[in-house]
Protein backbone atom coordinates (compact mmCIF):
# COMPACT_ATOMS: atom_id res chain seq x y z
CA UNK A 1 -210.39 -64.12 64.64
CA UNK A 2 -210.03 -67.86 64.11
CA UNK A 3 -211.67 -70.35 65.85
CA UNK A 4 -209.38 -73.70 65.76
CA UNK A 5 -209.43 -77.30 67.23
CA UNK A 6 -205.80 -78.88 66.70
CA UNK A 7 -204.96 -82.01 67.48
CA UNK A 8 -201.88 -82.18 69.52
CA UNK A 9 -200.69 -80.14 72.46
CA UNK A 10 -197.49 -78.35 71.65
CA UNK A 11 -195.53 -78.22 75.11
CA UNK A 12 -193.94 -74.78 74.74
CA UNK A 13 -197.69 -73.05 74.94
CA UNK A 14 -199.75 -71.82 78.00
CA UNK A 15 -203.06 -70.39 78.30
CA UNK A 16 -202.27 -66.77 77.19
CA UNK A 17 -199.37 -66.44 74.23
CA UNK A 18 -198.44 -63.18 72.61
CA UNK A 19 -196.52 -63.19 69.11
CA UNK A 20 -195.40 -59.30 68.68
CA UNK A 21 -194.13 -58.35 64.84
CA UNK A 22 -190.60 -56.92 64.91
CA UNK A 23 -191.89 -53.67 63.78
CA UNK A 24 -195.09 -52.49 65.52
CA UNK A 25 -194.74 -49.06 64.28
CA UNK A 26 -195.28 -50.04 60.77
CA UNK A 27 -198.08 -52.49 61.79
CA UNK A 28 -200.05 -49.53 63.26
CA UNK A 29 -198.88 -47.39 60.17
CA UNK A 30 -200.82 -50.64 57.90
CA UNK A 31 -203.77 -50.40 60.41
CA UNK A 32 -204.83 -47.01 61.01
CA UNK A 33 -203.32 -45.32 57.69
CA UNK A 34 -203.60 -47.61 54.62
CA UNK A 35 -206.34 -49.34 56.57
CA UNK A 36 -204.70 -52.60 55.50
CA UNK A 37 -203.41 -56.12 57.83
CA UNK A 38 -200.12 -55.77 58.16
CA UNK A 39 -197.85 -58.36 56.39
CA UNK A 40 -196.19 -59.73 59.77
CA UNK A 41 -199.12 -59.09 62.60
CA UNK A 42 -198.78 -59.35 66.30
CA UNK A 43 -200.67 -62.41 66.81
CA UNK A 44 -202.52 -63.26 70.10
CA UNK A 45 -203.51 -67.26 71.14
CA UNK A 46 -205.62 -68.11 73.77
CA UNK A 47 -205.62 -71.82 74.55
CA UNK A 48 -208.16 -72.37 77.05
CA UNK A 49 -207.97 -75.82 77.54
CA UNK A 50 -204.88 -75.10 78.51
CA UNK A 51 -206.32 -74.03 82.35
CA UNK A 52 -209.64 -76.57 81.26
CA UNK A 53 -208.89 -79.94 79.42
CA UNK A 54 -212.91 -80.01 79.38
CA UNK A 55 -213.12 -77.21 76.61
CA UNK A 56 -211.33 -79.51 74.31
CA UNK A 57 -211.31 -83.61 73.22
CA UNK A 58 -208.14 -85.66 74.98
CA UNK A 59 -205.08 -85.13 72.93
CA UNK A 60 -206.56 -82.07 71.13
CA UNK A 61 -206.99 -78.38 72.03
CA UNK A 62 -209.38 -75.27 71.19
CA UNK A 63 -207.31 -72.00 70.19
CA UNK A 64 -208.26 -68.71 69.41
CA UNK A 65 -206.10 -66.77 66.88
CA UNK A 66 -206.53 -62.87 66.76
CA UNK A 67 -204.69 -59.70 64.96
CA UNK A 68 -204.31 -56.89 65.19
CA UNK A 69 -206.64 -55.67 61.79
CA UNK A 70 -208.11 -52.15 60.38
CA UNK A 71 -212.20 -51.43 60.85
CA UNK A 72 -214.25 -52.17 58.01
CA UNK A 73 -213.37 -49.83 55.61
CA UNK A 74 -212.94 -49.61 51.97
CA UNK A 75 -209.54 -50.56 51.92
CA UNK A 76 -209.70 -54.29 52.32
CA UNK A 77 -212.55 -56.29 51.22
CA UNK A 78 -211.97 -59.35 53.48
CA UNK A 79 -214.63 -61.28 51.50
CA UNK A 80 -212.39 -61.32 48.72
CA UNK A 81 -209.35 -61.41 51.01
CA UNK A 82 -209.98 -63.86 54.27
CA UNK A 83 -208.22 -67.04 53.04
CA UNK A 84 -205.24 -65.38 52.23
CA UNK A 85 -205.22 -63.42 55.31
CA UNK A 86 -205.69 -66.54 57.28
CA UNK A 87 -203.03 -68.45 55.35
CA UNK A 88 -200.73 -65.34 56.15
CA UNK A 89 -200.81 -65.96 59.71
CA UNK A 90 -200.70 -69.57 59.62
CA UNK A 91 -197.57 -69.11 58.17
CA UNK A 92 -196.32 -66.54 60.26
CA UNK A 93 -196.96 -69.14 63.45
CA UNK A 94 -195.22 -71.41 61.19
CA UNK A 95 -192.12 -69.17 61.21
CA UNK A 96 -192.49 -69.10 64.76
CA UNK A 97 -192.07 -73.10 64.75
CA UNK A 98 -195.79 -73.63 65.61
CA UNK A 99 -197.20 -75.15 62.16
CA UNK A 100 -200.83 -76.50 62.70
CA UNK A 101 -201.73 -76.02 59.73
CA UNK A 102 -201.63 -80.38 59.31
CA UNK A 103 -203.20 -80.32 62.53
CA UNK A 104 -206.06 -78.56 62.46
CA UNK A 105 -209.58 -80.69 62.45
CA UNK A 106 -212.14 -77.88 62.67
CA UNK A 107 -211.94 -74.14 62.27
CA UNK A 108 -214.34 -71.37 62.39
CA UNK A 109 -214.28 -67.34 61.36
């Protein structure tokens, strides 16, 4: 989960956006067999201040960034691995034409 205050508002968002992988069967497979994120993850955003301008500063909003990601297990150390994973799917919403990654001005994992 990431915890991110962007500045900007991109117009094509609402509250609740889903971002599903064009193969879910193989992100399960990564999940639940290799116990391993998958490469291209379904990602979820929930942009609250989307329903409550309160939750964030004017011009700015709050979003929460979640996967889809195996149980702690011994087949991904995310101390060793959490930047890259979070890079990962700040490029994925990248490829999706939503790059924050300029406009993000506090995060939190």
């Amino acid at each position: 989960m990431l915890y991110l205050w962007i500045e900007g508002e991109p117009p094509q968002l609402a509250h609740h956006n889903l971002f599903f992988t064009d193969n879910y069967r193989a992100e399960f497979d990564s999940i639940f067999r290799q116990g391993v994120p998958y490469d291209d993850p379904t990602i979820y955003v929930a942009i609250t201040s989307r329903s409550d301008p309160e939750h964030a500063p004017p011009g700015c909003e709050n979003w929460y960034v979640m996967t889809n990601v195996p149980q702690i297990g011994p087949g991904w150390d995310w101390e060793r691995e959490s930047d890259a994973y979070r890079d990962r799917v700040l490029a994925r919403l990248a490829g999706l034409g939503l790059d924050i990654r300029e406009e993000i001005r506090a995060e939190q994992r």
